[in-house]
PDB file of N, CA and C in Angstrom:
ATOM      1  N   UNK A   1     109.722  84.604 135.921  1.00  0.00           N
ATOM      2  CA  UNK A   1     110.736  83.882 135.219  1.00  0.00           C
ATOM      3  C   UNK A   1     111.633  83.224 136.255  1.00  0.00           C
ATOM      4  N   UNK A   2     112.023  82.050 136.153  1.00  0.00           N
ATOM      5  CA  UNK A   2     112.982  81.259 136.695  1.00  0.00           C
ATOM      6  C   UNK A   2     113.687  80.582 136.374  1.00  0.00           C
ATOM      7  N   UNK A   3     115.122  80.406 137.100  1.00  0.00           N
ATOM      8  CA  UNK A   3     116.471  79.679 136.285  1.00  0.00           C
ATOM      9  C   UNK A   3     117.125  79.655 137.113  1.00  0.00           C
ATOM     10  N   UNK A   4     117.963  78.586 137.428  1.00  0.00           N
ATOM     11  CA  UNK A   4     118.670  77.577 137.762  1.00  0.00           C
ATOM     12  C   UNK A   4     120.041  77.800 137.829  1.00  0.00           C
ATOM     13  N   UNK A   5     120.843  78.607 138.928  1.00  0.00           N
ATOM     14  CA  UNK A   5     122.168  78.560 138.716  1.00  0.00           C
ATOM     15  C   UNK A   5     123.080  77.673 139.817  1.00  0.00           C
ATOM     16  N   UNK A   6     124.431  77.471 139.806  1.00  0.00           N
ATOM     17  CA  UNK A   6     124.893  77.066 140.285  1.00  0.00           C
ATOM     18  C   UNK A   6     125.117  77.601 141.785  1.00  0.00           C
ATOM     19  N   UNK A   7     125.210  76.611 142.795  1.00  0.00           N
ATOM     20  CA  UNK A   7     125.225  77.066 144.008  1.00  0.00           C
ATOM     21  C   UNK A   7     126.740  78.520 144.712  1.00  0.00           C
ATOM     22  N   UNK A   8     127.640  77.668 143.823  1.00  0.00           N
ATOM     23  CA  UNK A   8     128.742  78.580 143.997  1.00  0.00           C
ATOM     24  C   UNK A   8     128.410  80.366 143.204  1.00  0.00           C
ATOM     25  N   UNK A   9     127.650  80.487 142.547  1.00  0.00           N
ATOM     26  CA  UNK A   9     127.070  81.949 142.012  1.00  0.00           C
ATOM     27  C   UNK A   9     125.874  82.241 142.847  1.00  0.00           C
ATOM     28  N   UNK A  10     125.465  81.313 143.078  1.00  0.00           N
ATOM     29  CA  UNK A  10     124.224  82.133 144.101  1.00  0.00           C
ATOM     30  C   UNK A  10     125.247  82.509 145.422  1.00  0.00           C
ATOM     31  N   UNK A  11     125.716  81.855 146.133  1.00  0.00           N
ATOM     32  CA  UNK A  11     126.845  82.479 146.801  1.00  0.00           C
ATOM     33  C   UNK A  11     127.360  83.652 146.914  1.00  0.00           C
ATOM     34  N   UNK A  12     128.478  84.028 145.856  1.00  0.00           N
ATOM     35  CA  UNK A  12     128.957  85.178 144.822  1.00  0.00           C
ATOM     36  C   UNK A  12     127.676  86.127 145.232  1.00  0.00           C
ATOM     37  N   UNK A  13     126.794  85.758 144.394  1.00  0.00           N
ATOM     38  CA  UNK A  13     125.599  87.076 144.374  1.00  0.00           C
ATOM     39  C   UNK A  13     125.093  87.347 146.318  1.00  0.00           C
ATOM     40  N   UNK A  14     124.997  86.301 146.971  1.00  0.00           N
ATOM     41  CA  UNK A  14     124.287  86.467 147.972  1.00  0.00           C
ATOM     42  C   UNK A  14     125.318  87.639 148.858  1.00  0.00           C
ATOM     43  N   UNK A  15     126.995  87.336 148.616  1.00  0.00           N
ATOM     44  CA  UNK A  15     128.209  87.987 149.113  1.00  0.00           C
ATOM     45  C   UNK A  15     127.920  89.585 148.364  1.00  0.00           C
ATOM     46  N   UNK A  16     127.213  89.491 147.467  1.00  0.00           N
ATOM     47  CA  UNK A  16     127.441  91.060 147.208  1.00  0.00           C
ATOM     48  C   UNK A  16     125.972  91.097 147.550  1.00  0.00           C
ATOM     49  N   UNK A  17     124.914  91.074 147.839  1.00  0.00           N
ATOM     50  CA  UNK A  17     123.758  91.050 148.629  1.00  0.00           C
ATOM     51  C   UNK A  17     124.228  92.261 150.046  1.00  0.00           C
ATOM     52  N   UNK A  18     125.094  91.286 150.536  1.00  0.00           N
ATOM     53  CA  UNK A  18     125.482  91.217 151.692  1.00  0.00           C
ATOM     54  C   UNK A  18     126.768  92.087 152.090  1.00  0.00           C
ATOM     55  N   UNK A  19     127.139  93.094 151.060  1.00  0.00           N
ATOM     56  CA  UNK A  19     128.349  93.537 150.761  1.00  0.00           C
ATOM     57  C   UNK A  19     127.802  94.865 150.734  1.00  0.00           C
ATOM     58  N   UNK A  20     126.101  95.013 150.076  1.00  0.00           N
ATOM     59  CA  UNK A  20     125.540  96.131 150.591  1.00  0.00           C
ATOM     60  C   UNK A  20     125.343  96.606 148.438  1.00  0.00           C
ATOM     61  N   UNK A  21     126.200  95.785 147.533  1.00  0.00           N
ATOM     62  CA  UNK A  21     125.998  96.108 146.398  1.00  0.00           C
ATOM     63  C   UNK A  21     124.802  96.216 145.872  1.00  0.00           C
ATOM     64  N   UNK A  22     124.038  95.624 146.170  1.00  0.00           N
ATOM     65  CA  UNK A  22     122.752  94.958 145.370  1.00  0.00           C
ATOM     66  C   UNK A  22     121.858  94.875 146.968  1.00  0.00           C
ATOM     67  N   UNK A  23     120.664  95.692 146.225  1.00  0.00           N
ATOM     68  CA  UNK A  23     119.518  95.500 147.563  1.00  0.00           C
ATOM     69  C   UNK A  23     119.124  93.571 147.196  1.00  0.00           C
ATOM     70  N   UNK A  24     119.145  93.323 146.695  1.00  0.00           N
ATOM     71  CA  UNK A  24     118.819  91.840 146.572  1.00  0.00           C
ATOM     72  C   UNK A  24     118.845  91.139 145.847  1.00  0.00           C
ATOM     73  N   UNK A  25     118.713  89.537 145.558  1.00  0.00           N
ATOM     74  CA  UNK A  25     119.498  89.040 144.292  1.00  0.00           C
ATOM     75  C   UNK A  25     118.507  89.261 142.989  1.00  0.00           C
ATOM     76  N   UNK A  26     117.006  89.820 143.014  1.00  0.00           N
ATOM     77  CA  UNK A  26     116.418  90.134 142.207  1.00  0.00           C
ATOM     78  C   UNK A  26     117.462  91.456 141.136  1.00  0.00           C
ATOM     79  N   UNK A  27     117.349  92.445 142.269  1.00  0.00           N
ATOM     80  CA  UNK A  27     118.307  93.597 142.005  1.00  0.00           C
ATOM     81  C   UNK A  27     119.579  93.156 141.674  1.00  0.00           C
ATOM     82  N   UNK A  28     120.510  92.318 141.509  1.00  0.00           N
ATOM     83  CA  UNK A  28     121.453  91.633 140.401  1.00  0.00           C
ATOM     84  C   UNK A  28     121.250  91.300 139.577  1.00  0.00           C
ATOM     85  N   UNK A  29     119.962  90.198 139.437  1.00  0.00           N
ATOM     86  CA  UNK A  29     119.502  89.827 138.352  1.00  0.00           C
ATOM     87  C   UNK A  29     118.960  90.680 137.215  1.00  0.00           C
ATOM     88  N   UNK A  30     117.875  91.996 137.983  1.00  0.00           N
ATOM     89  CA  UNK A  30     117.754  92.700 137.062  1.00  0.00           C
ATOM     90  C   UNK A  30     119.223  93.571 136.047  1.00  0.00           C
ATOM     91  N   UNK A  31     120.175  93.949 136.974  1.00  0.00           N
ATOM     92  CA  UNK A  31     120.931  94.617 136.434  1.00  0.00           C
ATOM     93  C   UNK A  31     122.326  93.934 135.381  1.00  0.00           C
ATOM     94  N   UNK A  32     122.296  92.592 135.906  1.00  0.00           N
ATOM     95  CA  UNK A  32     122.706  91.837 134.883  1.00  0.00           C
ATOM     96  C   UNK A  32     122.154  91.469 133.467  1.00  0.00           C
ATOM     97  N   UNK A  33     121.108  91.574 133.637  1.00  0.00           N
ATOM     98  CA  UNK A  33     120.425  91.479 132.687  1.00  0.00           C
ATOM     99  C   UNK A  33     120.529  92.897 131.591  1.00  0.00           C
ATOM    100  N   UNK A  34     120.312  94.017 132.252  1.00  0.00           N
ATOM    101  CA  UNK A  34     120.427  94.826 131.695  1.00  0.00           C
ATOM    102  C   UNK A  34     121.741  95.466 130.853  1.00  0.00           C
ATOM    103  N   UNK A  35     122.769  94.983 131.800  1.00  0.00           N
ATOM    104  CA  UNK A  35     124.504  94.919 131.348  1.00  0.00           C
ATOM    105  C   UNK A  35     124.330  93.950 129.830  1.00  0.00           C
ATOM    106  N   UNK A  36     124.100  92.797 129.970  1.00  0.00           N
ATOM    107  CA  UNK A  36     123.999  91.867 129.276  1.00  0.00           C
ATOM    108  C   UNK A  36     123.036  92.155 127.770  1.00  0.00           C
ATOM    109  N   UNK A  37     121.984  93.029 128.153  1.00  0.00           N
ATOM    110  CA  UNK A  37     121.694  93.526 126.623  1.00  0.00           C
ATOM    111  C   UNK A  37     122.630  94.793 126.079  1.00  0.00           C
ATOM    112  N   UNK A  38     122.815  95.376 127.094  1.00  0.00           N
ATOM    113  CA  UNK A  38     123.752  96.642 126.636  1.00  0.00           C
ATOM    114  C   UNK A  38     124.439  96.454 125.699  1.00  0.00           C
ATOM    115  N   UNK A  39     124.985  95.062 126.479  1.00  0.00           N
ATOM    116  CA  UNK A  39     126.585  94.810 125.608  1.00  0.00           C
ATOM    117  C   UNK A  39     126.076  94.023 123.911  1.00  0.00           C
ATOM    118  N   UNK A  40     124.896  93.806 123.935  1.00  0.00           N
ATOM    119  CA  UNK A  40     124.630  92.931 122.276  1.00  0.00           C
ATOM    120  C   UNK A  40     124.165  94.292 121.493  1.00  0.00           C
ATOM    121  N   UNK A  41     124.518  94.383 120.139  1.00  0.00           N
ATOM    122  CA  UNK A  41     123.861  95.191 119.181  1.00  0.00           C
ATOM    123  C   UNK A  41     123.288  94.488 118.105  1.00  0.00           C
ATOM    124  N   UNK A  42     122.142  94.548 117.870  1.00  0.00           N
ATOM    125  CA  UNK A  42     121.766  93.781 117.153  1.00  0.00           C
ATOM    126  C   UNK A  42     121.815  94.978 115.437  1.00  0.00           C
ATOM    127  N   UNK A  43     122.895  94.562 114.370  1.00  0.00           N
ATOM    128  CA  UNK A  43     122.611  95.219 113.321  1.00  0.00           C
ATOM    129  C   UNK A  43     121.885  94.754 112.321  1.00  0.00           C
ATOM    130  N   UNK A  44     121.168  95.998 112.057  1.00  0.00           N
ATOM    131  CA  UNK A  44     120.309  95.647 110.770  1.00  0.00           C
ATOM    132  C   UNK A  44     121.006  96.345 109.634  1.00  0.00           C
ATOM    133  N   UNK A  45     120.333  95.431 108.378  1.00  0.00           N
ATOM    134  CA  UNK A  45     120.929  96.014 107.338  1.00  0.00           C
ATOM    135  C   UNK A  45     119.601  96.227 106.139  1.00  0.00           C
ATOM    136  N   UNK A  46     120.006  97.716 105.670  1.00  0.00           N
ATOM    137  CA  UNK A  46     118.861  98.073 104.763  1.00  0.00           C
ATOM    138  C   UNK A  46     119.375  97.666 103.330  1.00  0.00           C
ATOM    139  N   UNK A  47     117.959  97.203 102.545  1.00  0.00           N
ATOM    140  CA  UNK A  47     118.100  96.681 100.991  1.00  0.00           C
ATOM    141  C   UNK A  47     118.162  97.823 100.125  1.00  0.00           C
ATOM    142  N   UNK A  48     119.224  98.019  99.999  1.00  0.00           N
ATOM    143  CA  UNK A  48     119.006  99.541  98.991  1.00  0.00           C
ATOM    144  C   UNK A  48     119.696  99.043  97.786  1.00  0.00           C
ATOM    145  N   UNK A  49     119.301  99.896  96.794  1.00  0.00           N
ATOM    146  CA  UNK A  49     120.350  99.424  95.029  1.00  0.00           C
ATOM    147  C   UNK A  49     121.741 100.035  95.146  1.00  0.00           C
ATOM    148  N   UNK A  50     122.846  99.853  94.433  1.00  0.00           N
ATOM    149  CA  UNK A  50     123.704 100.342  95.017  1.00  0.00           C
ATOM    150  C   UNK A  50     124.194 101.402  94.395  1.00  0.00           C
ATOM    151  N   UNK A  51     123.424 102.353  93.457  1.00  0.00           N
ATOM    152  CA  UNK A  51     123.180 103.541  93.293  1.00  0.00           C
ATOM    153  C   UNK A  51     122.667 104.559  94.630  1.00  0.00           C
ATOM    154  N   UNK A  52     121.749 103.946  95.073  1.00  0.00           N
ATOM    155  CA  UNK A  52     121.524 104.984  96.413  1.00  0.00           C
ATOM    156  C   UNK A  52     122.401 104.891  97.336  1.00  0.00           C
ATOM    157  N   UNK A  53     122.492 103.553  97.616  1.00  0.00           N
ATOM    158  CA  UNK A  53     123.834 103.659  98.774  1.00  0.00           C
ATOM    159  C   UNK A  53     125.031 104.514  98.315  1.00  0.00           C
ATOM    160  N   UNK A  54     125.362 104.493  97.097  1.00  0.00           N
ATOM    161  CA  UNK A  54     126.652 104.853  96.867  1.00  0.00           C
ATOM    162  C   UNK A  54     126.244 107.181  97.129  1.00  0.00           C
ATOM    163  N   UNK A  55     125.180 106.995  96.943  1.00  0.00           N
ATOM    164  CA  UNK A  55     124.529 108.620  96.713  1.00  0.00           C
ATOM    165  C   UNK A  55     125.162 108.751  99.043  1.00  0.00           C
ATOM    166  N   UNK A  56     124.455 107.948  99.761  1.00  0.00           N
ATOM    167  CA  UNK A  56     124.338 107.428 101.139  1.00  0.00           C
ATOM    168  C   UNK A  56     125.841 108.045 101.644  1.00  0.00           C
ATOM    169  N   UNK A  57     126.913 106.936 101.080  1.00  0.00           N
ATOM    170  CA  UNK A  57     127.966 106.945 101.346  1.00  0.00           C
ATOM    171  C   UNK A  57     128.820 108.019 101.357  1.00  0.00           C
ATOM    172  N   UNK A  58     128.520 108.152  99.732  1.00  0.00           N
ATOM    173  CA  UNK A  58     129.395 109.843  99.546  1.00  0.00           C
ATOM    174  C   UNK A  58     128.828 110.710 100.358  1.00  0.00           C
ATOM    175  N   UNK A  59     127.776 111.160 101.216  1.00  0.00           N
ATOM    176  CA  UNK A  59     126.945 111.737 101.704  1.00  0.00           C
ATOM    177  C   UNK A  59     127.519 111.865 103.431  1.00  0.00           C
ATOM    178  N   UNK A  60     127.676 110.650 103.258  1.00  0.00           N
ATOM    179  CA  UNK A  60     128.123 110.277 104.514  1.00  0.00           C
ATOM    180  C   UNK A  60     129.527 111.194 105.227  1.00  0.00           C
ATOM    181  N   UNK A  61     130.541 110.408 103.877  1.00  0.00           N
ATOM    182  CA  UNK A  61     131.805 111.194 103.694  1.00  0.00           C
ATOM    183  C   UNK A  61     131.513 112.545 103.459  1.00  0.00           C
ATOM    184  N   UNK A  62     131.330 113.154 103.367  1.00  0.00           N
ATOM    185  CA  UNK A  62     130.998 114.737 102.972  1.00  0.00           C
ATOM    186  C   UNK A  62     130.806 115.333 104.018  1.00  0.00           C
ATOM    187  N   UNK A  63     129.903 114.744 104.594  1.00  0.00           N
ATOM    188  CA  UNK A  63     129.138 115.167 106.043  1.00  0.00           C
ATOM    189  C   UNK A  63     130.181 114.998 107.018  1.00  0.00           C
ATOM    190  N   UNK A  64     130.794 114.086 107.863  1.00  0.00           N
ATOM    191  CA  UNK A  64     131.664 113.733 108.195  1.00  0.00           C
ATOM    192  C   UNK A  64     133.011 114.288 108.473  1.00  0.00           C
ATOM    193  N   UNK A  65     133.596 114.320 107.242  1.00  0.00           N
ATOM    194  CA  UNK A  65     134.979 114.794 106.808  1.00  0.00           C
ATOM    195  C   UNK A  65     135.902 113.028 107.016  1.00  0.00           C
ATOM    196  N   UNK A  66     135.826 113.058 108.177  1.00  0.00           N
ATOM    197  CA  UNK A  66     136.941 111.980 108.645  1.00  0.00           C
ATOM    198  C   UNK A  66     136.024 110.722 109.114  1.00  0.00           C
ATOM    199  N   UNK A  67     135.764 109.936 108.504  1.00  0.00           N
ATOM    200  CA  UNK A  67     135.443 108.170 109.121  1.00  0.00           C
ATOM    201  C   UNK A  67     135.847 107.200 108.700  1.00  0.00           C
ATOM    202  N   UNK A  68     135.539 105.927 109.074  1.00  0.00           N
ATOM    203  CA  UNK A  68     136.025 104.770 108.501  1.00  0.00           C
ATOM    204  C   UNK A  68     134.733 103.955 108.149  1.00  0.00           C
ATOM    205  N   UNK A  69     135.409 103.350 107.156  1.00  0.00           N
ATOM    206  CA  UNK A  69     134.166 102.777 106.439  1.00  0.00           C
ATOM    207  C   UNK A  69     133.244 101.928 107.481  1.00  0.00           C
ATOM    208  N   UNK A  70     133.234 101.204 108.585  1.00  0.00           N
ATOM    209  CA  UNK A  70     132.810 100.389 109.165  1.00  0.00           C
ATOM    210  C   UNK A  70     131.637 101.445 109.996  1.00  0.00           C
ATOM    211  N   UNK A  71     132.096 103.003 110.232  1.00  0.00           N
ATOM    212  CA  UNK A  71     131.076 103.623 110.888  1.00  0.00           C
ATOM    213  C   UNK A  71     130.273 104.054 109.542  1.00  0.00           C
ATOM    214  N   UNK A  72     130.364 103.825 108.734  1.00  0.00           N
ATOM    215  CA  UNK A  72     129.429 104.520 107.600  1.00  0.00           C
ATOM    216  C   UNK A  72     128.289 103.310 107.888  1.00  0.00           C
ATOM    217  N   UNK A  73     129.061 102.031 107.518  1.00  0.00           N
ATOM    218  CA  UNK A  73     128.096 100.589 107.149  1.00  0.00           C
ATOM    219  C   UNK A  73     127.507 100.538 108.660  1.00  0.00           C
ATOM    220  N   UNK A  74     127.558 101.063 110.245  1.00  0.00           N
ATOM    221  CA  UNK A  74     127.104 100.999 110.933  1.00  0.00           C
ATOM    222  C   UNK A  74     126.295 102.257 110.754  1.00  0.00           C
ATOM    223  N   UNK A  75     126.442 103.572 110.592  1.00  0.00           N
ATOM    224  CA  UNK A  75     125.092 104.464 110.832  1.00  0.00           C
ATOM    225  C   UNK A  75     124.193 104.823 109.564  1.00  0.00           C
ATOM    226  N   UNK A  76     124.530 104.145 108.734  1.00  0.00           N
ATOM    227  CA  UNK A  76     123.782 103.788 107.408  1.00  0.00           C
ATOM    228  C   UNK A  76     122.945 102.776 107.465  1.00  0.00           C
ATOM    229  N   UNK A  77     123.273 101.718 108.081  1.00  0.00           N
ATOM    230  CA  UNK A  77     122.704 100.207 108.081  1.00  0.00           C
ATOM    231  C   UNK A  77     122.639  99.884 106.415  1.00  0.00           C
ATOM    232  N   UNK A  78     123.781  99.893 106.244  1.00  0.00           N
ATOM    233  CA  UNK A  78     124.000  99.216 105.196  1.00  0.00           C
ATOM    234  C   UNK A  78     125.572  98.292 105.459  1.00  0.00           C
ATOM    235  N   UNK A  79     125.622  97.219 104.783  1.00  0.00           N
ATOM    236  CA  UNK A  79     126.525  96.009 104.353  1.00  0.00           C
ATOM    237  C   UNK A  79     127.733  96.265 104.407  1.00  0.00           C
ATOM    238  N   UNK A  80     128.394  96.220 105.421  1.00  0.00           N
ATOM    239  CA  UNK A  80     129.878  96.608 105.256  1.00  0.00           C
ATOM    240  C   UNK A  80     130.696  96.102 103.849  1.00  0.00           C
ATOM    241  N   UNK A  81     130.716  95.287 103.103  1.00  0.00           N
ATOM    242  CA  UNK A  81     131.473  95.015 102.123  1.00  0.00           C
ATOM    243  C   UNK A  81     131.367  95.815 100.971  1.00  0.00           C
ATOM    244  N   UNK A  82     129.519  96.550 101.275  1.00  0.00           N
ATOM    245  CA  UNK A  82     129.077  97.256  99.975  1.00  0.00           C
ATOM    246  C   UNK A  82     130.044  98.218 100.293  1.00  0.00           C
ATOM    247  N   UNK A  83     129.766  98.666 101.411  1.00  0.00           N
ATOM    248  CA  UNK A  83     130.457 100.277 101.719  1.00  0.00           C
ATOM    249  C   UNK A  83     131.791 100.306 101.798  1.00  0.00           C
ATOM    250  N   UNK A  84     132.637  99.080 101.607  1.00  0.00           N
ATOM    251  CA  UNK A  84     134.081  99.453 101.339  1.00  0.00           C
ATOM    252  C   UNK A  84     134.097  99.194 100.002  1.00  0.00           C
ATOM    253  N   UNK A  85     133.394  98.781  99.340  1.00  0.00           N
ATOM    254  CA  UNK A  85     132.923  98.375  97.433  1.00  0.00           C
ATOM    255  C   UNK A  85     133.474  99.882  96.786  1.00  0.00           C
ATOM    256  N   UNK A  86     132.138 100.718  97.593  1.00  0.00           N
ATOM    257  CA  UNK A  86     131.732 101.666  97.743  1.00  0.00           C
ATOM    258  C   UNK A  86     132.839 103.246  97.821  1.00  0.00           C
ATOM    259  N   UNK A  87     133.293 103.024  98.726  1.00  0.00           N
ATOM    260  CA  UNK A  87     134.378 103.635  99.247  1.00  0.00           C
ATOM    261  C   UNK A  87     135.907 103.660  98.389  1.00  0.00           C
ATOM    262  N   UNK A  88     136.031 102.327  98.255  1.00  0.00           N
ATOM    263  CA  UNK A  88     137.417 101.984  96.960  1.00  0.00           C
ATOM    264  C   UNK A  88     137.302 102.421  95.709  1.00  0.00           C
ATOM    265  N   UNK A  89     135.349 102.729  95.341  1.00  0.00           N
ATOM    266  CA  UNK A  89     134.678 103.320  93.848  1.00  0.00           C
ATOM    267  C   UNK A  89     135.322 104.792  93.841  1.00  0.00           C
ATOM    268  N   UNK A  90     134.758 105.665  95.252  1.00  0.00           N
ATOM    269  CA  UNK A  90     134.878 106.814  95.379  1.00  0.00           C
ATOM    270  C   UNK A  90     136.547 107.076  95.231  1.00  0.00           C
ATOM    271  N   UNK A  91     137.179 106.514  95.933  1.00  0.00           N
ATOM    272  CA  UNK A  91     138.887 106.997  96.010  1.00  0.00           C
ATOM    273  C   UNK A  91     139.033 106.846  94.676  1.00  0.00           C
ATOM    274  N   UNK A  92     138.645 105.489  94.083  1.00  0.00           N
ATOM    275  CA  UNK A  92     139.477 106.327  92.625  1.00  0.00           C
ATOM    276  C   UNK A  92     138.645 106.592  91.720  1.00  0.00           C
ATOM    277  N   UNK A  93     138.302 107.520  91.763  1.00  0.00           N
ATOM    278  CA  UNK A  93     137.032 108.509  90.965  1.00  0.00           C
ATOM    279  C   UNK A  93     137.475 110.171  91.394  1.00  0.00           C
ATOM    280  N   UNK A  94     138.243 109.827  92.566  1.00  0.00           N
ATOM    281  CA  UNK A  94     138.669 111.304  93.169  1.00  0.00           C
ATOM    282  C   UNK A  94     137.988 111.857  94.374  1.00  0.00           C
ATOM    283  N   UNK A  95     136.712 111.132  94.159  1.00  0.00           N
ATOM    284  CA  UNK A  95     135.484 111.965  95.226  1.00  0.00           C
ATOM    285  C   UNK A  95     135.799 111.817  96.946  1.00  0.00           C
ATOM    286  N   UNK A  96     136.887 111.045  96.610  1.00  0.00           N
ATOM    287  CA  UNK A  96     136.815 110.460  98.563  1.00  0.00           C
ATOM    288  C   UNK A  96     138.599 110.270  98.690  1.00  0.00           C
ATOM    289  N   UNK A  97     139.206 111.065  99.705  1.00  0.00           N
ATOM    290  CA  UNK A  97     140.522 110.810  99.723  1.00  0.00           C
ATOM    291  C   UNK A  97     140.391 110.113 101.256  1.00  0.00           C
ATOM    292  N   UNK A  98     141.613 109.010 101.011  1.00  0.00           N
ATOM    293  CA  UNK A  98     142.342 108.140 102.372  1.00  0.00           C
ATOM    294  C   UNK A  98     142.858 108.670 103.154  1.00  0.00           C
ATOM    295  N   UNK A  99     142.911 109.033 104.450  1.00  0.00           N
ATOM    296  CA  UNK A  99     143.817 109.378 104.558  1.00  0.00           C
ATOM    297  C   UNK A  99     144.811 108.078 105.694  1.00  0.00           C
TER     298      UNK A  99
END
């Protein structure tokens, strides 16, 4: 693979080459690269009816004790809007308190 950067970053990289950081600018490249997926999450979201999710959710909360809706809709992979839908159903039904 090859690509094209600006002379002033090949520089930069060659200075930390040379700085003893990086055995070589491959060895930047790889590890930039690797920083660089770290940092993306790619979320998926599952098609469920919203009878099961809602079974999911409360499940969730139960298990749990203490979260916020955004970690439910992240370790569920389900729809954040369902799961605060979801969540606002449960509080007033009783099943789920705010705190």
């Amino acid at each position: 693979m090859g690509s094209k950067i600006p002379a002033t970053e090949f520089e930069q990289i060659q200075r930390l080459v040379e700085a003893g950081v990086y055995l070589n600018t491959s060895d930047f490249v790889r590890d930039a690269i690797r920083d660089k997926l770290a940092s993306i999450k790619v979320i998926k979201y599952r098609d469920v009816d919203y009878n099961t999710a809602k079974k999911e959710v409360s499940g969730y909360f139960q298990s749990r004790g203490e979260a916020y809706p955004s970690d439910a809709s992240e370790d569920l992979e389900l729809d954040y809007d369902l799961v605060a839908e979801i969540t606002e159903e449960l509080r007033r039904e009783g099943r789920l308190e705010v705190i």
